[in-house]
PDB file of N, CA and C in Angstrom:
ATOM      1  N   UNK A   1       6.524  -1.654  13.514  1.00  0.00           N
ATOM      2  CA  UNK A   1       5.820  -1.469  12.278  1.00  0.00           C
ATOM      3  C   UNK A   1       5.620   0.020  12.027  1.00  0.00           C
ATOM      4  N   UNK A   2       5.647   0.356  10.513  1.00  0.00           N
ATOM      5  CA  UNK A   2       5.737   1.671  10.235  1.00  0.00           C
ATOM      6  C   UNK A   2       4.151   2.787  10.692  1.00  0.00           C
ATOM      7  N   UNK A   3       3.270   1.936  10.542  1.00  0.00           N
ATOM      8  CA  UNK A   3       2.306   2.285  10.993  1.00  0.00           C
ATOM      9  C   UNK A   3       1.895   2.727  12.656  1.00  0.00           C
ATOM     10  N   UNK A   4       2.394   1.574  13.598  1.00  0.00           N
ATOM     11  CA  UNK A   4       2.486   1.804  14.591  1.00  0.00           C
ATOM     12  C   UNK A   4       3.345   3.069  14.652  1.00  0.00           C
ATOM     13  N   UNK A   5       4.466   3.171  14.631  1.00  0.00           N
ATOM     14  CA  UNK A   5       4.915   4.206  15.063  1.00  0.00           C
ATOM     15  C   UNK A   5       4.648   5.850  14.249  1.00  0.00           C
ATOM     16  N   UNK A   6       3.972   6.248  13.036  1.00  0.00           N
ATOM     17  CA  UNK A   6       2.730   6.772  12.670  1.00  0.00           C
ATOM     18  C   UNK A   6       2.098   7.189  13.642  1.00  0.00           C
ATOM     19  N   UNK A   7       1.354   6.211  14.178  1.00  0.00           N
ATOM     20  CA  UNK A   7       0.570   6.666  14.999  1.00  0.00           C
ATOM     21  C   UNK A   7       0.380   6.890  16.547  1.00  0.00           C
ATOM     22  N   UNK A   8       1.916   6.803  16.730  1.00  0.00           N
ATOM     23  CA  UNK A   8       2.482   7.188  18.207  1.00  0.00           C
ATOM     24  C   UNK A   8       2.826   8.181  18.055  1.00  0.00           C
ATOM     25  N   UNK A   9       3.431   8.932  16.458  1.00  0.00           N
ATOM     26  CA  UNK A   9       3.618  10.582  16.397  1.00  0.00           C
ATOM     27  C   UNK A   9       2.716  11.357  16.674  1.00  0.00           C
ATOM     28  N   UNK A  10       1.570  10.485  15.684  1.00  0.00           N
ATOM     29  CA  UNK A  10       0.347  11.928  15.880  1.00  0.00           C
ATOM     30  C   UNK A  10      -0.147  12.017  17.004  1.00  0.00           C
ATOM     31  N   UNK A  11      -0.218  10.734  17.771  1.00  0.00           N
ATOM     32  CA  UNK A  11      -0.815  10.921  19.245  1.00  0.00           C
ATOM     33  C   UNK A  11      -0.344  11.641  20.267  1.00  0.00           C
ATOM     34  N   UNK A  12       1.298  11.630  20.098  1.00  0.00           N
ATOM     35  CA  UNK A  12       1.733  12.952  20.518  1.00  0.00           C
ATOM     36  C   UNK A  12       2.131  14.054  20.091  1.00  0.00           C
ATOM     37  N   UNK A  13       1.464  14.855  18.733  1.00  0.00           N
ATOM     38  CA  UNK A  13       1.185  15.959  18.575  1.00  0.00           C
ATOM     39  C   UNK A  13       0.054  16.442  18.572  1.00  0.00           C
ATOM     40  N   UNK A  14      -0.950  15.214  17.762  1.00  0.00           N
ATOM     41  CA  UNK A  14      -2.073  16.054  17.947  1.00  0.00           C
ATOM     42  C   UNK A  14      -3.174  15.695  18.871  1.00  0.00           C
ATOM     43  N   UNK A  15      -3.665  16.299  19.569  1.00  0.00           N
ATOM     44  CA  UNK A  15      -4.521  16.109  20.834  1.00  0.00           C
ATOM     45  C   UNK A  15      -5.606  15.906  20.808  1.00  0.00           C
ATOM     46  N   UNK A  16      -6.503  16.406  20.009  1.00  0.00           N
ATOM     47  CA  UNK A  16      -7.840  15.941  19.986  1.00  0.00           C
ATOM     48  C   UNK A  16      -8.189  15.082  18.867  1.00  0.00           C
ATOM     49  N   UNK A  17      -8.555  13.235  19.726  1.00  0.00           N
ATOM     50  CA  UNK A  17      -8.508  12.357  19.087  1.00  0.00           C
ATOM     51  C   UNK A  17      -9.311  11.932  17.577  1.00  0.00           C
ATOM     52  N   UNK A  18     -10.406  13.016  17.389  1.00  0.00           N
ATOM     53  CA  UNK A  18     -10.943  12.952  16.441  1.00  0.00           C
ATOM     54  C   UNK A  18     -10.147  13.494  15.171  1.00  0.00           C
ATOM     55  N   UNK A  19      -9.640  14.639  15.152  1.00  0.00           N
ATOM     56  CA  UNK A  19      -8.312  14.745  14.684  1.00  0.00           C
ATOM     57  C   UNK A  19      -7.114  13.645  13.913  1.00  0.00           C
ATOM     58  N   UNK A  20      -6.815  13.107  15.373  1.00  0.00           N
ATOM     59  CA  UNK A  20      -5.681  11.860  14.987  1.00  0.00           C
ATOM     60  C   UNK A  20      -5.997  11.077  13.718  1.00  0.00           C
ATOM     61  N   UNK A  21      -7.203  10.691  13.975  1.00  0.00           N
ATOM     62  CA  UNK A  21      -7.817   9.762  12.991  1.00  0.00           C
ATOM     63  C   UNK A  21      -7.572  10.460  11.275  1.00  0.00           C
ATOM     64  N   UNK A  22      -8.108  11.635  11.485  1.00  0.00           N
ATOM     65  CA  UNK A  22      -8.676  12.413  10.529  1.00  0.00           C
ATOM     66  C   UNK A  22      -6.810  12.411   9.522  1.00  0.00           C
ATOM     67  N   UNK A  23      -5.910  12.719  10.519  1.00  0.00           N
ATOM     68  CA  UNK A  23      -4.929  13.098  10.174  1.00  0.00           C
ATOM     69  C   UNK A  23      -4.242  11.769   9.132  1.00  0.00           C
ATOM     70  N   UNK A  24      -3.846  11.021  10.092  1.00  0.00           N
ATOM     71  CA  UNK A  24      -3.469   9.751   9.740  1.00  0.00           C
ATOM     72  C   UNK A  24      -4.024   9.052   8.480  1.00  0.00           C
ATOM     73  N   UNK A  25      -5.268   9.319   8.076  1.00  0.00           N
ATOM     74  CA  UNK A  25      -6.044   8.563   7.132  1.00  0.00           C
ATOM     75  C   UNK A  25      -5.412   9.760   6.009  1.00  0.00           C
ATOM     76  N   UNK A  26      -5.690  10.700   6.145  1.00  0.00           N
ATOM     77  CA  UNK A  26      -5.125  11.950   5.061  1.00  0.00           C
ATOM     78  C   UNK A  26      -3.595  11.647   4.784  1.00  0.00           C
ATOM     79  N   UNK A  27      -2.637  11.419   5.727  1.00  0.00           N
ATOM     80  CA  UNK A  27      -1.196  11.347   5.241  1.00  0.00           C
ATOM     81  C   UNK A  27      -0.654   9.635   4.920  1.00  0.00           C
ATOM     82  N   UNK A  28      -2.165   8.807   5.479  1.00  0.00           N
ATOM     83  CA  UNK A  28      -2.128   7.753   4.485  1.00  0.00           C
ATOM     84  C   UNK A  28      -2.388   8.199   2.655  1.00  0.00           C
ATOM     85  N   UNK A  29      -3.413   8.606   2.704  1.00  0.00           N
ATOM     86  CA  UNK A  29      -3.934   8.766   0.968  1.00  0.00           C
ATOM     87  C   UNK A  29      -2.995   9.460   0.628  1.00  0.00           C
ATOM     88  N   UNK A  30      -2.774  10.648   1.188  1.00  0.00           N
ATOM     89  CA  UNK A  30      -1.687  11.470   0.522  1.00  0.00           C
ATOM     90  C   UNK A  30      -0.311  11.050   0.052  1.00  0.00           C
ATOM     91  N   UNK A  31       0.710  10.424   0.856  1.00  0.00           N
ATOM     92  CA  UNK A  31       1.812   9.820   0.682  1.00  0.00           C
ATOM     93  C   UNK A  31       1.817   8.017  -0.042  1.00  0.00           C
ATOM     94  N   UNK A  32       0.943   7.557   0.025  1.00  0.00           N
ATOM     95  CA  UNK A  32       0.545   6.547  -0.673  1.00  0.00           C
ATOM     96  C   UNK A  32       1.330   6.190  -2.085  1.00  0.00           C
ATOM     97  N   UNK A  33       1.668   5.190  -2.682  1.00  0.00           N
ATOM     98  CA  UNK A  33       2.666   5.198  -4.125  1.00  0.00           C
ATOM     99  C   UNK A  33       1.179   4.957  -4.954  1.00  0.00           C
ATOM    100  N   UNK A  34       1.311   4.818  -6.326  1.00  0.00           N
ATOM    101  CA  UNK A  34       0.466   4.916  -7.120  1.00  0.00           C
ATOM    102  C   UNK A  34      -0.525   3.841  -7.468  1.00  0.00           C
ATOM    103  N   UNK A  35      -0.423   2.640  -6.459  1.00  0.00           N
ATOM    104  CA  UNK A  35      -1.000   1.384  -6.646  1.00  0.00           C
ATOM    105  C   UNK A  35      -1.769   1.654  -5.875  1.00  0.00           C
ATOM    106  N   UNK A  36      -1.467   2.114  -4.493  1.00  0.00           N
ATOM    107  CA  UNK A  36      -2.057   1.838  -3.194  1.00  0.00           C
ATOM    108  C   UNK A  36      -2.992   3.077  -3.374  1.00  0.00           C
ATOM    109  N   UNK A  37      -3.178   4.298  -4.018  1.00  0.00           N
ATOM    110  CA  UNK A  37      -3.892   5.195  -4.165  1.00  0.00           C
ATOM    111  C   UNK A  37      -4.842   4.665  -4.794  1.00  0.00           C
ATOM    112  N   UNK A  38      -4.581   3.902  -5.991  1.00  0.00           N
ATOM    113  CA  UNK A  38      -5.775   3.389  -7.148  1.00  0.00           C
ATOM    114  C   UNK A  38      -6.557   2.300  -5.968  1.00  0.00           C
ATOM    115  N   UNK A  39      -5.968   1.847  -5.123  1.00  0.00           N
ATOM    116  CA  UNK A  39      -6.675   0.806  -4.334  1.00  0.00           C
ATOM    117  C   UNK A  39      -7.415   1.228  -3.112  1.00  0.00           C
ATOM    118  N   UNK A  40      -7.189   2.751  -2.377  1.00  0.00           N
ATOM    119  CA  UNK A  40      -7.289   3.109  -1.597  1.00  0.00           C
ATOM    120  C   UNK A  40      -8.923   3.695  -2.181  1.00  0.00           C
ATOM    121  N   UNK A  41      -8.940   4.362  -3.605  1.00  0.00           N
ATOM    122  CA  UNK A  41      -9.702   5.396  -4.215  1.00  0.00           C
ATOM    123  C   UNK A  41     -10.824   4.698  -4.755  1.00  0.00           C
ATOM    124  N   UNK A  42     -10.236   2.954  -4.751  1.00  0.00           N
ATOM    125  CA  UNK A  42     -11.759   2.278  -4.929  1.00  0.00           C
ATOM    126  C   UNK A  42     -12.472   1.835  -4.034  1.00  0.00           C
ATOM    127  N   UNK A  43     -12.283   2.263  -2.674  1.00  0.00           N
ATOM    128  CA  UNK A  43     -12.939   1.770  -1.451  1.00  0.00           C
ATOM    129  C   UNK A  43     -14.130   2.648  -1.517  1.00  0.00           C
ATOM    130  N   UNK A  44     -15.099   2.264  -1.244  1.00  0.00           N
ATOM    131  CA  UNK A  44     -16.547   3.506  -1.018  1.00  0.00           C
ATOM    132  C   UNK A  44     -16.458   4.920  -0.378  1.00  0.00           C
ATOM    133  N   UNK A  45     -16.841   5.902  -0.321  1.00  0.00           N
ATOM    134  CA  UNK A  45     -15.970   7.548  -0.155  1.00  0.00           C
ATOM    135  C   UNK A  45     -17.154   8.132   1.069  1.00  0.00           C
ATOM    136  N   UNK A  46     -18.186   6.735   1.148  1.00  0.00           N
ATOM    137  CA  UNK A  46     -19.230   7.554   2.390  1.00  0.00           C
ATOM    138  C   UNK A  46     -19.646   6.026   2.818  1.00  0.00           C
ATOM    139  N   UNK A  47     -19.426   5.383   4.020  1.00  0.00           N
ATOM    140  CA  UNK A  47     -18.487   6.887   5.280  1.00  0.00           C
ATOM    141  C   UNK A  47     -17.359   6.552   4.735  1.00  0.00           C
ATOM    142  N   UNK A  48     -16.320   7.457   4.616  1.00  0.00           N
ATOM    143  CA  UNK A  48     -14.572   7.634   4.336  1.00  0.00           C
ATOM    144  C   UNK A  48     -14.261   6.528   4.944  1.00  0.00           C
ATOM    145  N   UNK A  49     -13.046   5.937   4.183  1.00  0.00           N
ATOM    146  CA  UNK A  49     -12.251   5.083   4.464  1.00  0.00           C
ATOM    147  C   UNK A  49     -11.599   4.954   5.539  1.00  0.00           C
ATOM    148  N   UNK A  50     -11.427   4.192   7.085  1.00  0.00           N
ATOM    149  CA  UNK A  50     -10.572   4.344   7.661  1.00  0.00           C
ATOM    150  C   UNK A  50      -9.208   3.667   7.557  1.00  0.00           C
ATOM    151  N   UNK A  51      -8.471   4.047   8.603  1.00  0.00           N
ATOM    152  CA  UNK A  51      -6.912   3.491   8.159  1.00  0.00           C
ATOM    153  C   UNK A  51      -6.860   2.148   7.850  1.00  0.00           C
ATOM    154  N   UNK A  52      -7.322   1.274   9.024  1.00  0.00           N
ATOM    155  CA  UNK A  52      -7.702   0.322   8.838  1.00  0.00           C
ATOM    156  C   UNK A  52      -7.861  -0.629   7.508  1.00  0.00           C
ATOM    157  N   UNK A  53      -8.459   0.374   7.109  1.00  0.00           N
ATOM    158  CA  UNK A  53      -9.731  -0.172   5.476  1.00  0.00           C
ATOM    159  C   UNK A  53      -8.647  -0.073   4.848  1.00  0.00           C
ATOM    160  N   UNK A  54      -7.483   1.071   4.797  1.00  0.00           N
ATOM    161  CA  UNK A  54      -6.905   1.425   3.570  1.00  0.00           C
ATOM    162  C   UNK A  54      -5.804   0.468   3.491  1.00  0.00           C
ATOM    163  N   UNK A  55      -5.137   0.088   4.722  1.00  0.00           N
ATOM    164  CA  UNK A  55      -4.276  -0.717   5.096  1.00  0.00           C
ATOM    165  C   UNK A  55      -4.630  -2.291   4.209  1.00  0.00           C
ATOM    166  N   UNK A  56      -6.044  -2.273   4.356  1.00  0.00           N
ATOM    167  CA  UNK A  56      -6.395  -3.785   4.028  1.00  0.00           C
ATOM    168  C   UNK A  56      -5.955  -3.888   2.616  1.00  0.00           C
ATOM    169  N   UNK A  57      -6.709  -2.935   2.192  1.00  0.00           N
ATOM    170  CA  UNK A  57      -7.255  -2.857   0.433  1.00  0.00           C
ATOM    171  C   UNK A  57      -6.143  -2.850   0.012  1.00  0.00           C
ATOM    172  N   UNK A  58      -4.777  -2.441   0.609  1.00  0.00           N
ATOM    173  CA  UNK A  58      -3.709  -2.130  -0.113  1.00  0.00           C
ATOM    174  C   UNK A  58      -3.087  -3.425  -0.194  1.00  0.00           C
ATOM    175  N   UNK A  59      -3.088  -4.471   1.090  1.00  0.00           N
ATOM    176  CA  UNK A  59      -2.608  -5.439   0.874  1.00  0.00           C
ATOM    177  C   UNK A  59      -3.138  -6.894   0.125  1.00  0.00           C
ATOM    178  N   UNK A  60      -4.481  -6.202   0.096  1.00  0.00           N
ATOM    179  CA  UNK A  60      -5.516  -7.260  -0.748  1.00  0.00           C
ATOM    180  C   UNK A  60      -5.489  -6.988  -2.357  1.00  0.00           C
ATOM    181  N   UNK A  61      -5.233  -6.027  -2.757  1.00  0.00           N
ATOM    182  CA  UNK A  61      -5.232  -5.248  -4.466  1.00  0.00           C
ATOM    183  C   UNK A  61      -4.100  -5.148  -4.873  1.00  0.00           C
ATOM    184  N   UNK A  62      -3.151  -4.556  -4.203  1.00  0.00           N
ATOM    185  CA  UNK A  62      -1.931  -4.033  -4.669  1.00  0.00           C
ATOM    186  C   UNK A  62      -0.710  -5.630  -5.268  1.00  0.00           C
ATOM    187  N   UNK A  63      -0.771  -6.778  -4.686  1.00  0.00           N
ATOM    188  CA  UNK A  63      -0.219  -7.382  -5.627  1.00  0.00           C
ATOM    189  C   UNK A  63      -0.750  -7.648  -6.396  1.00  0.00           C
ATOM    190  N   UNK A  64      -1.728  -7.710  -7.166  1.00  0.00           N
ATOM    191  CA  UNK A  64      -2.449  -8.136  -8.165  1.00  0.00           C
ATOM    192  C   UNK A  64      -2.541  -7.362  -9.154  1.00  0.00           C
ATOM    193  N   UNK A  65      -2.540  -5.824  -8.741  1.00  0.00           N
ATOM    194  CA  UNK A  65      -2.196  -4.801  -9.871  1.00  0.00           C
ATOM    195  C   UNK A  65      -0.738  -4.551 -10.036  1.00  0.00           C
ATOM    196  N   UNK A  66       0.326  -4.949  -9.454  1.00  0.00           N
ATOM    197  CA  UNK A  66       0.959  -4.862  -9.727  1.00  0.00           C
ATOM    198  C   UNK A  66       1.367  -6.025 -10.408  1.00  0.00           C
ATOM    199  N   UNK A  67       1.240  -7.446 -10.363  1.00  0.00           N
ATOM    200  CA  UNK A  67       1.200  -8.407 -11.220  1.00  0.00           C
ATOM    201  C   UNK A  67       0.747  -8.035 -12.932  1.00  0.00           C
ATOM    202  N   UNK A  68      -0.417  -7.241 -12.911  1.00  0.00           N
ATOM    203  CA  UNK A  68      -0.626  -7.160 -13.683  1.00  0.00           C
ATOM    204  C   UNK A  68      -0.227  -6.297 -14.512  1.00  0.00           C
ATOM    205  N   UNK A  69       0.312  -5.063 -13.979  1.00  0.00           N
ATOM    206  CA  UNK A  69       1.289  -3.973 -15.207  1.00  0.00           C
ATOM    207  C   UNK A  69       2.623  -5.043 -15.195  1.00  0.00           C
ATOM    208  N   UNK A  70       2.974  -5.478 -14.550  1.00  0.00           N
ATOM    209  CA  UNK A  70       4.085  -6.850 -15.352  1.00  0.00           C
ATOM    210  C   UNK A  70       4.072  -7.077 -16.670  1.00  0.00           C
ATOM    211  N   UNK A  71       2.647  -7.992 -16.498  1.00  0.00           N
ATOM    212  CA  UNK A  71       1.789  -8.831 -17.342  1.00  0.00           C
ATOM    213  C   UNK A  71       2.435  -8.097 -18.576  1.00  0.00           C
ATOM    214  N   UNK A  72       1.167  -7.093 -18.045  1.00  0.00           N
ATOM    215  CA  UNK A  72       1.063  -6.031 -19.198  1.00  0.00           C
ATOM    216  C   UNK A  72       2.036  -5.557 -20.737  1.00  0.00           C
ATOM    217  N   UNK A  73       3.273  -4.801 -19.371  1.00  0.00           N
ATOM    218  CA  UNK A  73       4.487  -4.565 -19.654  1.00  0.00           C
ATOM    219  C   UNK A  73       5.142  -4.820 -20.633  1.00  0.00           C
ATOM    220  N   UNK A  74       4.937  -6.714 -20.324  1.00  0.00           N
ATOM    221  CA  UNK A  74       5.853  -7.554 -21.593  1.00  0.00           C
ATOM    222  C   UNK A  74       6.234  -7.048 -22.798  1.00  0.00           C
ATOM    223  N   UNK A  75       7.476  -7.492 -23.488  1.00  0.00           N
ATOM    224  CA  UNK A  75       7.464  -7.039 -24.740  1.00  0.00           C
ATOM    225  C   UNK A  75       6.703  -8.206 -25.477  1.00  0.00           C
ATOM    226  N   UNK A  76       6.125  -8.108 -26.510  1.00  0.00           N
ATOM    227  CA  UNK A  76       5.183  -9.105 -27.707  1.00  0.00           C
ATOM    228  C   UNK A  76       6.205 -10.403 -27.819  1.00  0.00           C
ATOM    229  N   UNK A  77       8.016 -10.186 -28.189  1.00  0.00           N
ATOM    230  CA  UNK A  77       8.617 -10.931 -28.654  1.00  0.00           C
ATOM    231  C   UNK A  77       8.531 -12.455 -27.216  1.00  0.00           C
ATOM    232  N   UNK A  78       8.143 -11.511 -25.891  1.00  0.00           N
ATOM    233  CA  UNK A  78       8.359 -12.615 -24.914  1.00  0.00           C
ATOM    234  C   UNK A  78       7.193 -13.986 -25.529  1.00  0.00           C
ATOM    235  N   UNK A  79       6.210 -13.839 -25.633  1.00  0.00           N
ATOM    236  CA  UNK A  79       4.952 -14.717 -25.804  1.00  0.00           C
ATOM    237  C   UNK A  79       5.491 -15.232 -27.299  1.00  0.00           C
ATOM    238  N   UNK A  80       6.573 -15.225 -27.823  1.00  0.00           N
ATOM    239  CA  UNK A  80       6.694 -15.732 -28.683  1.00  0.00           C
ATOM    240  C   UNK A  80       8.018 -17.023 -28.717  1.00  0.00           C
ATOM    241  N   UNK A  81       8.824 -16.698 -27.303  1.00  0.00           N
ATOM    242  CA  UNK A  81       9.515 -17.783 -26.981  1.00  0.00           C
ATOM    243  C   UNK A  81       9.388 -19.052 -26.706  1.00  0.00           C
ATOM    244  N   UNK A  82      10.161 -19.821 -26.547  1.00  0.00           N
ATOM    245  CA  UNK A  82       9.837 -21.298 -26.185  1.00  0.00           C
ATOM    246  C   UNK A  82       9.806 -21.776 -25.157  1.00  0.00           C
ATOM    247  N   UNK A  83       8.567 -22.923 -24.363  1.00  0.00           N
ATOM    248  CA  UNK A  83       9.244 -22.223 -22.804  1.00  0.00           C
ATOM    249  C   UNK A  83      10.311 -23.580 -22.643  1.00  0.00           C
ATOM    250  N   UNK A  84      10.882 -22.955 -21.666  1.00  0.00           N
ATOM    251  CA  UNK A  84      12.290 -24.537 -21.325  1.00  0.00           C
ATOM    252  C   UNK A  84      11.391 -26.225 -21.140  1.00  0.00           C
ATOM    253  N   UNK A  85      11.850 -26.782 -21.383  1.00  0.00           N
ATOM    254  CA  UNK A  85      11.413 -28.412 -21.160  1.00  0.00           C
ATOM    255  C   UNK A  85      10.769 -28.689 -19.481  1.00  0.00           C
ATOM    256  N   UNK A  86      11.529 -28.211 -18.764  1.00  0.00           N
ATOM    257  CA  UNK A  86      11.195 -28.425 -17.233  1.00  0.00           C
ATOM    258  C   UNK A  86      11.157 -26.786 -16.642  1.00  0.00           C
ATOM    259  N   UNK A  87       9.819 -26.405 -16.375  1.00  0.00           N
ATOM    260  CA  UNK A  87       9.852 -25.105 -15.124  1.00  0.00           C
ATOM    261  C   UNK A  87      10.503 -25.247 -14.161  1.00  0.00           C
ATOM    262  N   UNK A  88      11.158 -24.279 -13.893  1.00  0.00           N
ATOM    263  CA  UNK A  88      11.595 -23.782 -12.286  1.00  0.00           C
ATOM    264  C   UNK A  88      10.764 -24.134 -11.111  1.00  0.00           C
ATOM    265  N   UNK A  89      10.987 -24.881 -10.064  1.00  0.00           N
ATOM    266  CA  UNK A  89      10.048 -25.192  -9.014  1.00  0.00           C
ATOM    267  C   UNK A  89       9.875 -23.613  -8.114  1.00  0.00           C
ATOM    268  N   UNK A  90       8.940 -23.405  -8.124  1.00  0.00           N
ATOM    269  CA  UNK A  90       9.152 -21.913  -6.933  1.00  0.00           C
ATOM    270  C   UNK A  90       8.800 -22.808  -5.663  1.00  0.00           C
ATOM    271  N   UNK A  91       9.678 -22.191  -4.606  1.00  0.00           N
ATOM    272  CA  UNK A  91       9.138 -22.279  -3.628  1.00  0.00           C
ATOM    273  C   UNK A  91       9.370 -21.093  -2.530  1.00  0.00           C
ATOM    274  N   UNK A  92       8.248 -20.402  -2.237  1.00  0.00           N
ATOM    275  CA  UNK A  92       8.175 -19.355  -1.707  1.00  0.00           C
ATOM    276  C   UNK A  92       8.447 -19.232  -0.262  1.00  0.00           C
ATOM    277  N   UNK A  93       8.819 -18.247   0.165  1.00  0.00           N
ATOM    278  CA  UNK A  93       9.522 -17.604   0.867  1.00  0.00           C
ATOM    279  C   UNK A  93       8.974 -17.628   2.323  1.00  0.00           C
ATOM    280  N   UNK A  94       9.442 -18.476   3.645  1.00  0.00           N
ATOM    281  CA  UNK A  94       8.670 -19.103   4.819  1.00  0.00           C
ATOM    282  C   UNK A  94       7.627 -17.906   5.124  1.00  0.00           C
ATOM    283  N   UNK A  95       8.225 -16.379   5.146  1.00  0.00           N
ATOM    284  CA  UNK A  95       7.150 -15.490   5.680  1.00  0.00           C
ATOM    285  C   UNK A  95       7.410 -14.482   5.125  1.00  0.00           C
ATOM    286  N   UNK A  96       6.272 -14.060   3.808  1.00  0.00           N
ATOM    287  CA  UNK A  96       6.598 -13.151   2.987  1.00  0.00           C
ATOM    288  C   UNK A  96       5.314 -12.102   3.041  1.00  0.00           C
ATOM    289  N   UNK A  97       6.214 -10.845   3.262  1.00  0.00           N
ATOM    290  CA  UNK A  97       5.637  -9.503   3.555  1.00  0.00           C
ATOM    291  C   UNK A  97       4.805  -8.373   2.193  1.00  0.00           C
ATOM    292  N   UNK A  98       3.949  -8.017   2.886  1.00  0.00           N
ATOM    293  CA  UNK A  98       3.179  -7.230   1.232  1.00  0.00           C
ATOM    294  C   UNK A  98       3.595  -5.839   2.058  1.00  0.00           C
ATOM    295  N   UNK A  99       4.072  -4.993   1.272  1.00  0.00           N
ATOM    296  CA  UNK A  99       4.352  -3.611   1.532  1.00  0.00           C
ATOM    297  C   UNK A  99       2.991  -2.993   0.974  1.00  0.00           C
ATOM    298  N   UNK A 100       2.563  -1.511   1.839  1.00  0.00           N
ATOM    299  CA  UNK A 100       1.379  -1.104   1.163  1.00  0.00           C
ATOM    300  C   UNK A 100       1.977  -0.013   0.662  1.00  0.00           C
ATOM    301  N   UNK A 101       2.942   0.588   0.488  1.00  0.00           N
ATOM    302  CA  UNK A 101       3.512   0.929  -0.421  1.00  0.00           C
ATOM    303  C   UNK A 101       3.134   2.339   0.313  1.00  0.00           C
ATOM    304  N   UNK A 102       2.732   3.013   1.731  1.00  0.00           N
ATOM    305  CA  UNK A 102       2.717   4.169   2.578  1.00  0.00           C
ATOM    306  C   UNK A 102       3.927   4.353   2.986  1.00  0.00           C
ATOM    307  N   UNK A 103       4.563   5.400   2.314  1.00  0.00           N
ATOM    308  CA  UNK A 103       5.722   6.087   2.841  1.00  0.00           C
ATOM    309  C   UNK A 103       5.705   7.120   3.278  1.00  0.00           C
ATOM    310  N   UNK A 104       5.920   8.084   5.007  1.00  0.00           N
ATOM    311  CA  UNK A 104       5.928   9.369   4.874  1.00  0.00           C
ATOM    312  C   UNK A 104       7.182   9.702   5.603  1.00  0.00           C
ATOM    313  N   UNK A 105       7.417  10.786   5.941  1.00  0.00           N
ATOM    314  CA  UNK A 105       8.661  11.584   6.677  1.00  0.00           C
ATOM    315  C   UNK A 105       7.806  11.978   8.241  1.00  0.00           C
ATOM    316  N   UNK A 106       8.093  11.318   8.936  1.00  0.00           N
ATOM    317  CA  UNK A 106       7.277  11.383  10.216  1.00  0.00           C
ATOM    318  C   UNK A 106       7.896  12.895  10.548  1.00  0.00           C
ATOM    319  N   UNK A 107       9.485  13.408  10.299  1.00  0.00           N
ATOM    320  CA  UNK A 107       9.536  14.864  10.635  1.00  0.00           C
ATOM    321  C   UNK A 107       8.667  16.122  10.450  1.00  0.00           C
ATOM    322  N   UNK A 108       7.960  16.123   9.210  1.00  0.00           N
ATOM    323  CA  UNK A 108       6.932  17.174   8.885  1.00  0.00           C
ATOM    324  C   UNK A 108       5.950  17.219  10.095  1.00  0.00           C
ATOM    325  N   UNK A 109       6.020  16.362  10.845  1.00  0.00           N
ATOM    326  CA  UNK A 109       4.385  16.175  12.150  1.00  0.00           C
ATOM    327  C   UNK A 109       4.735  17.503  13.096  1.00  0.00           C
ATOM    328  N   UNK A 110       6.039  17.628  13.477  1.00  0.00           N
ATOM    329  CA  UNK A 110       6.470  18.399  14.292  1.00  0.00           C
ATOM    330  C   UNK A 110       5.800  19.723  14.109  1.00  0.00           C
ATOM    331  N   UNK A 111       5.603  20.430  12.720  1.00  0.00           N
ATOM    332  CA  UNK A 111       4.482  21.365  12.266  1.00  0.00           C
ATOM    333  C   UNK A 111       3.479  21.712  13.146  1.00  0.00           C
ATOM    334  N   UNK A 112       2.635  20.149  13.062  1.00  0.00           N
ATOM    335  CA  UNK A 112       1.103  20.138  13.715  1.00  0.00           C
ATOM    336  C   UNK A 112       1.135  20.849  15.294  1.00  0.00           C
TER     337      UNK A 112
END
């Protein structure tokens, strides 16, 4: 998992564990896509969010806002179609993954 290994970099660059934390939660928010920021930024700001927290919120909010600029999206002419006689049965996917949408370049750590 992308996270796990995250946080096997910083543990071996940066050394003092209060730090690690500090780091990791920062190049979470920072590299974050634009859903997971809006979801990250509504968590309470005292005490700061840990990774943990941000990890959650992203997978608890982020489909739902993204459902909803869908929604949104639509053109007017769609809500004006007909719908077919019989819906499509969905049936979803045995084990389906929520991305939190944290991407970074683990090379920049080498810096620290």
């Amino acid at each position: 998992m992308f996270v796990e290994r995250l946080t096997q970099a910083v543990e071996l660059q940066v050394k003092n564990e209060g730090a690690q934390e500090h780091v990791l939660e920062e190049m979470a928010l920072t590299n974050a896509n634009e859903q997971c920021k809006a979801a990250i930024l509504s968590l309470p700001m005292d005490p700061a969010p840990a990774l943990d927290d941000m990890l959650h919120v992203c997978t608890q909010k982020v489909p739902f806002m993204t459902a909803h600029l869908n929604h949104s999206s639509r053109d007017d002419s769609d809500h004006r179609k007909e719908l077919p006689q019989q819906m499509p049965c969905h049936h979803p996917k045995e084990e389906q993954r929520v991305s939190c949408g944290i991407r970074l370049d683990i090379g920049h750590l080498n810096a620290l």
